[in-house]
Protein backbone atom coordinates (compact mmCIF):
# COMPACT_ATOMS: atom_id res chain seq x y z
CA UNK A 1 -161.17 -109.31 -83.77
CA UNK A 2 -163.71 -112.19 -83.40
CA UNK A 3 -162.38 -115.44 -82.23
CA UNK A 4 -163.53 -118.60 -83.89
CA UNK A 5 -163.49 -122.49 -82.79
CA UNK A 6 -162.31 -124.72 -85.78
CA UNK A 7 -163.28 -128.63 -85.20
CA UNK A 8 -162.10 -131.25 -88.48
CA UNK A 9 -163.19 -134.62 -89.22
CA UNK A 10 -162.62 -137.16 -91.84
CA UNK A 11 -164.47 -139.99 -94.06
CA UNK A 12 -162.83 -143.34 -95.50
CA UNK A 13 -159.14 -141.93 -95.44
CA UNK A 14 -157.37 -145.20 -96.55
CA UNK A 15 -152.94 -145.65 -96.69
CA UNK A 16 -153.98 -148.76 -98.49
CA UNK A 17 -155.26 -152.14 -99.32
CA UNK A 18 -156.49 -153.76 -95.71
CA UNK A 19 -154.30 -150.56 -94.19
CA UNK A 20 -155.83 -147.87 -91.70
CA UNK A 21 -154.12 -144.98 -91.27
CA UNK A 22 -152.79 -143.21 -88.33
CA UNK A 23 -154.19 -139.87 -88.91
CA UNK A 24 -153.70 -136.18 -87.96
CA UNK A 25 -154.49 -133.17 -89.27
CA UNK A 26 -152.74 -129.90 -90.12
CA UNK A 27 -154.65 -126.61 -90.14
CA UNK A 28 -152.58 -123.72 -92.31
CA UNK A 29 -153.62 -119.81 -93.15
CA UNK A 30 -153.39 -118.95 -96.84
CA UNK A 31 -149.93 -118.35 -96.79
CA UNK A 32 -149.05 -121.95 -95.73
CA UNK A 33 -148.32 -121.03 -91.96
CA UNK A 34 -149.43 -123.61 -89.32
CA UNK A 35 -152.35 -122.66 -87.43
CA UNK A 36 -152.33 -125.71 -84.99
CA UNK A 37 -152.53 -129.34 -86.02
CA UNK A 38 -154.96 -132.52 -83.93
CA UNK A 39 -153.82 -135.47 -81.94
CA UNK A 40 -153.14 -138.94 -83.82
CA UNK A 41 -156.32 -141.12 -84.21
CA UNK A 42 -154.40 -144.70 -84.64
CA UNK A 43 -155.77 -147.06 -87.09
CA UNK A 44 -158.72 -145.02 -87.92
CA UNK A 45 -160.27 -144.35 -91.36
CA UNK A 46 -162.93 -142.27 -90.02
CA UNK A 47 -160.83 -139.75 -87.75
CA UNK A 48 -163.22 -137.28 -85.09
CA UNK A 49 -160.50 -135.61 -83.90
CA UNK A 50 -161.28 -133.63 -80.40
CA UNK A 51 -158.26 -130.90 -80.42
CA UNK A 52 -160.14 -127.53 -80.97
CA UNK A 53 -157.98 -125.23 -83.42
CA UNK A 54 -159.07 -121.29 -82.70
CA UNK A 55 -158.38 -118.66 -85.34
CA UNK A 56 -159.05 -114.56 -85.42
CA UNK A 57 -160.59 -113.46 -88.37
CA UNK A 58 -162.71 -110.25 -89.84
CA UNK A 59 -165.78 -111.37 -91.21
CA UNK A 60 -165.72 -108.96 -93.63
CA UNK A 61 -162.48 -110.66 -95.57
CA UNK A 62 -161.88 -113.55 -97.02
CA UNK A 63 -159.85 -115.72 -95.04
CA UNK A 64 -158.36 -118.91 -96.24
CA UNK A 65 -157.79 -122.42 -94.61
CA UNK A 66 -156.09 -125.50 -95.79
CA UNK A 67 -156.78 -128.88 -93.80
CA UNK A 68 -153.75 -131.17 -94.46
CA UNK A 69 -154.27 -135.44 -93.48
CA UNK A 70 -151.34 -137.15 -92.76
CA UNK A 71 -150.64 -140.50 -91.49
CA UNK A 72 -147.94 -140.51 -88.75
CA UNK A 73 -144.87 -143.30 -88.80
CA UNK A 74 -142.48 -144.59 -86.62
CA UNK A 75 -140.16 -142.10 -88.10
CA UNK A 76 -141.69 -139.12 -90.24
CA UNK A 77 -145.55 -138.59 -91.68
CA UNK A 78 -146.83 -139.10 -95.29
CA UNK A 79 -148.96 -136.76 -96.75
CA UNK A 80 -152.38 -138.31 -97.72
CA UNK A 81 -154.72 -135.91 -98.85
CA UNK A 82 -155.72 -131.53 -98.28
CA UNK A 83 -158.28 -129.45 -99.05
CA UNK A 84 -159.23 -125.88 -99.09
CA UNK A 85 -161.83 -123.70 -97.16
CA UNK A 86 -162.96 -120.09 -96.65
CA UNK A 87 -163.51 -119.51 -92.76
CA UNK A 88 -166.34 -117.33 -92.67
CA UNK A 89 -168.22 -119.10 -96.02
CA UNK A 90 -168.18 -122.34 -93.41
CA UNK A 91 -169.30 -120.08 -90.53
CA UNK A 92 -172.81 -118.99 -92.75
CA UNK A 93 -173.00 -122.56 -93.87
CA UNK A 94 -176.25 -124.68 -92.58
CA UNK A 95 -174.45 -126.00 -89.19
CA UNK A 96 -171.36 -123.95 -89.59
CA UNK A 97 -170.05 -126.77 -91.31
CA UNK A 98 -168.73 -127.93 -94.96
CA UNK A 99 -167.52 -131.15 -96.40
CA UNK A 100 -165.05 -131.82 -99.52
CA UNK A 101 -164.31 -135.00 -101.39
CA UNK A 102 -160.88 -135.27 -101.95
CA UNK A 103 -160.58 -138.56 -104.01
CA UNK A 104 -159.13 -139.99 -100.61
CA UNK A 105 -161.86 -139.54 -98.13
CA UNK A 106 -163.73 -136.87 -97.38
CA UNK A 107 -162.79 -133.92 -95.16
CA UNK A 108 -165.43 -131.73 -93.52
CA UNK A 109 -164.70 -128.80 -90.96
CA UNK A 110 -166.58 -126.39 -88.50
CA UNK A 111 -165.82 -122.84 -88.00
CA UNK A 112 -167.94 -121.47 -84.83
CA UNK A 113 -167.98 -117.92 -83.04
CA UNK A 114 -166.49 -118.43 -79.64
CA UNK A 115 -167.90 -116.37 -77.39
CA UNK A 116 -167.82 -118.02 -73.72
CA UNK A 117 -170.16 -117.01 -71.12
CA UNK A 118 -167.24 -118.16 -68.71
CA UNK A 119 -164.06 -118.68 -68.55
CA UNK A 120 -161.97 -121.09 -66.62
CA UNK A 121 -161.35 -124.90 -66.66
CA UNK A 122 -162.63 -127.61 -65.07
CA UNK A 123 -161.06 -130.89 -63.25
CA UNK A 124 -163.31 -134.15 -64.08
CA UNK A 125 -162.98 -137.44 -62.82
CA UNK A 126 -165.14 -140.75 -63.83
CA UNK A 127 -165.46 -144.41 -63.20
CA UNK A 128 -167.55 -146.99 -64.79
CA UNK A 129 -169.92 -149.63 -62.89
CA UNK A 130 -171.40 -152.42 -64.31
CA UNK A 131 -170.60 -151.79 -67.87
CA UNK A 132 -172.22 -154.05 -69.72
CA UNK A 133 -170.17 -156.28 -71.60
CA UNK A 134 -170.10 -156.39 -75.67
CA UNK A 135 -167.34 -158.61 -76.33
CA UNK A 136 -168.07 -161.47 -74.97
CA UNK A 137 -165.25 -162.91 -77.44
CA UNK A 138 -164.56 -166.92 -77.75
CA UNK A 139 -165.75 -169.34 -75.25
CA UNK A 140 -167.44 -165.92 -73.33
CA UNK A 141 -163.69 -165.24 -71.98
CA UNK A 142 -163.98 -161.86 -73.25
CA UNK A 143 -164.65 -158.25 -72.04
CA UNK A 144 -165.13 -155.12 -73.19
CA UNK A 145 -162.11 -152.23 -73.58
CA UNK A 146 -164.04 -149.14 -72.45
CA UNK A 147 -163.59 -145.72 -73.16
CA UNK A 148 -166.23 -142.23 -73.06
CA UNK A 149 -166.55 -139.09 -75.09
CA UNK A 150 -167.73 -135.87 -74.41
CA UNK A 151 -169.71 -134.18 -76.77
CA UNK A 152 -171.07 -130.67 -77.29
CA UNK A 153 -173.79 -129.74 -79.86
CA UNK A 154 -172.91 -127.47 -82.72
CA UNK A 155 -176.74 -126.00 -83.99
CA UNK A 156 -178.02 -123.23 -85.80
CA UNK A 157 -181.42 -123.47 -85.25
CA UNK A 158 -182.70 -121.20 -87.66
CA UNK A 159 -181.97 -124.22 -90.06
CA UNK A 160 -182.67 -127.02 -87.75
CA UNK A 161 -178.90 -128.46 -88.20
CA UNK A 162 -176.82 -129.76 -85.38
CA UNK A 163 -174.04 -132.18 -84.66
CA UNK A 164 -172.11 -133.42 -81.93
CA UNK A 165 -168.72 -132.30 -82.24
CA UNK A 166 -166.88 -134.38 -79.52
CA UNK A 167 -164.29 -132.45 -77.38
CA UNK A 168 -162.68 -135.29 -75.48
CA UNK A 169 -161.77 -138.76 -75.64
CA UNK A 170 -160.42 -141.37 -72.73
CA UNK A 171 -157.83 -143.87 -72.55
CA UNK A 172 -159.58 -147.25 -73.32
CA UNK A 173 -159.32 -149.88 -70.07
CA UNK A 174 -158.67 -153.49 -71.66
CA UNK A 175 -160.94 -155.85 -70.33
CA UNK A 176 -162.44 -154.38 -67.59
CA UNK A 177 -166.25 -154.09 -66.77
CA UNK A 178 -165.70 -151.74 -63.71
CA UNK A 179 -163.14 -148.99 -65.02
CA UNK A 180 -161.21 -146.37 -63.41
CA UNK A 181 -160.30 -143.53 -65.88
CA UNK A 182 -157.36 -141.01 -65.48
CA UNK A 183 -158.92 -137.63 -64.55
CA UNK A 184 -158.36 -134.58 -66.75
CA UNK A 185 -158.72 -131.09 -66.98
CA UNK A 186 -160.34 -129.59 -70.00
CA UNK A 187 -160.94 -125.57 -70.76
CA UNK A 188 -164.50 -124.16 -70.59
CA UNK A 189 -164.16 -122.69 -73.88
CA UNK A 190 -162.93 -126.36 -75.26
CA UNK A 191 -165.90 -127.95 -73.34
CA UNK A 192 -169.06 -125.94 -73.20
CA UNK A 193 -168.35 -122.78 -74.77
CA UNK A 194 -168.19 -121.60 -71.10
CA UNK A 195 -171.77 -122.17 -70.76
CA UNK A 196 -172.19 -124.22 -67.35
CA UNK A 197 -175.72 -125.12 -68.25
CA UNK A 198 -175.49 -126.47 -71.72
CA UNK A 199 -176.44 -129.83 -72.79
CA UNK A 200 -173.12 -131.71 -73.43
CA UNK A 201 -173.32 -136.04 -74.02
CA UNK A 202 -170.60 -138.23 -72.32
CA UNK A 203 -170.83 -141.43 -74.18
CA UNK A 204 -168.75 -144.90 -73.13
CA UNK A 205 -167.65 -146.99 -76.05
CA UNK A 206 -165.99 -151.09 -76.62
CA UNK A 207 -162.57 -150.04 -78.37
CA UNK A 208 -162.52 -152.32 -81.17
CA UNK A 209 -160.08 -152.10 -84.31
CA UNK A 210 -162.71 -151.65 -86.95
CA UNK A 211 -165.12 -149.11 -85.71
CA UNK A 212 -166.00 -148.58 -81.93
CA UNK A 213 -169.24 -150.06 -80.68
CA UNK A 214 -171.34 -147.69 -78.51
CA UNK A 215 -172.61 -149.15 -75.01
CA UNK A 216 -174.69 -146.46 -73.94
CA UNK A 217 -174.73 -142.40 -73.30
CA UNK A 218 -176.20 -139.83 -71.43
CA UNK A 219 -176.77 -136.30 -71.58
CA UNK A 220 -176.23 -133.60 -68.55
CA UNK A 221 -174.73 -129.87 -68.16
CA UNK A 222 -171.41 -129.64 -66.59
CA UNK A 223 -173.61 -127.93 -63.31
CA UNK A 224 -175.83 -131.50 -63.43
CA UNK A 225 -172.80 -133.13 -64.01
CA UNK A 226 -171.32 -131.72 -60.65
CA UNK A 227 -174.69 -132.20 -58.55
CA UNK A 228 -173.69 -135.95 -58.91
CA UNK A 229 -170.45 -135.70 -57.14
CA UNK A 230 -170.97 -139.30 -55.31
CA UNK A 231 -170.50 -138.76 -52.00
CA UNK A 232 -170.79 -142.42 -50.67
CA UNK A 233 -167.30 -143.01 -52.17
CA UNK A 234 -166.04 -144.22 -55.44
CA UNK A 235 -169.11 -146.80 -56.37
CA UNK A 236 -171.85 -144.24 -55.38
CA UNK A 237 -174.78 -145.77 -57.24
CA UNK A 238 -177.54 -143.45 -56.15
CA UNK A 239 -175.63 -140.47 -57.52
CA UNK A 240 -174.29 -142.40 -60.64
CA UNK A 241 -175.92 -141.61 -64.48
CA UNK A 242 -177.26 -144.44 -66.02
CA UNK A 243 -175.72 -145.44 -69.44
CA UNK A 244 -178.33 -145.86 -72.25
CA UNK A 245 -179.39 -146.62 -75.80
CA UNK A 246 -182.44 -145.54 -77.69
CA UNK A 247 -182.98 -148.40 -78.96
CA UNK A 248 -183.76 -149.82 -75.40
CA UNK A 249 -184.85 -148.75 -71.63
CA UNK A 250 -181.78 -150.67 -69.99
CA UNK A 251 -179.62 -149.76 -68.70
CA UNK A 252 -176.00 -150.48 -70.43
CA UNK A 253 -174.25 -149.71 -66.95
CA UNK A 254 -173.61 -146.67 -64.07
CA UNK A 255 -171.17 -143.63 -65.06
CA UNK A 256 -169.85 -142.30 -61.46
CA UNK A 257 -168.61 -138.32 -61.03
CA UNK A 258 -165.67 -138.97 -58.63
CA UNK A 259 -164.76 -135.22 -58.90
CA UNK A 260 -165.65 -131.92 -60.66
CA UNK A 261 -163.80 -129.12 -59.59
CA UNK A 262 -164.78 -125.87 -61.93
CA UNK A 263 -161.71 -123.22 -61.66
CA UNK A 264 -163.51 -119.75 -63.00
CA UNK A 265 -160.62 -117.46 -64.90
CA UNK A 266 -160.12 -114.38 -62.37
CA UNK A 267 -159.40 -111.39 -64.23
């Protein structure tokens, strides 16, 4: 039976007056059985959330979905808003995509064939240099928290639609222009659909409380990715990706490949 990747992400979900909500989502079958649920986004009305749900479905029946928000407490969860989807009507969508309004935020979701060339994992490890600094804060004291994503593109190009559907997310450093991230291991399906060549976009963000600033990007496959393995040790600036904006030819700092160890499945 086919396999399908399911990505969510929410619009101005609010818990109250001046109150952000600590949101994740539930993802349940027709008959109100949990399919998987996200990771928390904390104090975020606009949630991308990065967790990758997979269902099985015939694309010859109708097969229902219902995306449940909730706002996670110290003790328990409170229910905030859901809304209903058809799998395979979002799958033959423009984008493979659909949005709802639910009268508390809107809710949109992706439903994509997965059908990697390759399967496996892979072991990444980055460092920031020179990160330019957006938070200068009072008296210039200040420095910027940052994080990266990693992005793949979700098109269907006989329509022209795409988006970036972002399939990881760092721990934020606090104040630090030079940052060492924790390294991670992410699946090939979760990543690049197992395609080793495929464009995917790491982008480093300021964390900030009311919407993330962006600081600069850059787009390589996870093979281009690995031919910049420094190799003159953990500041290698001649192998290192420049950060950028299109808005400007600066560079917004140096993203350095520590490590990229790709672990093919062997069947």
């Amino acid at each position: 039976m086919p396999r399908f990747q399911v990505s969510l992400w929410a619009e101005n979900v609010r818990l109250g007056w001046f109150r952000n909500p600590n949101c994740f989502a539930v993802l349940e079958d027709g008959e109100g059985n949990e399919i998987g649920q996200t990771e928390v986004q904390e104090a975020d009305p606009n949630p991308d959330w990065v967790k990758i749900l997979y269902i099985e479905a015939d694309e010859a029946r109708v097969v229902p979905l219902k995306v449940k928000i909730y706002h996670k407490r110290t003790y328990g969860s409170d229910l905030l808003a859901e809304a209903s989807f058809e799998a395979t009507e979002v799958n033959q969508a423009n984008g493979h995509r659909l949005s709802k309004d639910t009268g508390n935020g809107t809710f949109s979701i992706s439903v994509v064939k997965s059908e990697p060339a390759t399967a496996g994992k892979v072991k990444l490890h980055f460092r920031g240099l020179d990160i330019r600094n957006v938070e200068p804060g009072f008296l210039g004291l200040g420095r910027s928290d940052p994080f990266f994503e990693i992005a793949k593109k979700t098109a269907q190009a006989s329509v022209g639609a795409s988006r970036w559907n972002t399939v990881y997310r760092s721990e934020y450093i606090k104040d630090h222009l030079n940052p060492f991230w924790e390294p991670f291991t992410i699946g090939l399906e979760d990543l690049c659909d197992g395609d080793l060549d495929s464009t995917l976009r790491v982008a480093v963000f300021d964390n900030k409380k009311r919407g993330h600033r962006l600081i600069g990007s850059f787009q390589a496959s996870l093979n281009q990715i690995k031919e910049r393995v420094g190799v003159k040790g953990n500041a290698d600036r001649d192998m290192a990706f420049d950060l950028l904006l299109e808005s400007s030819t600066d560079s917004f700092g140096l993203l350095c490949v520590l490590s990229c160890e790709i672990t093919p499945d062997i069947k």
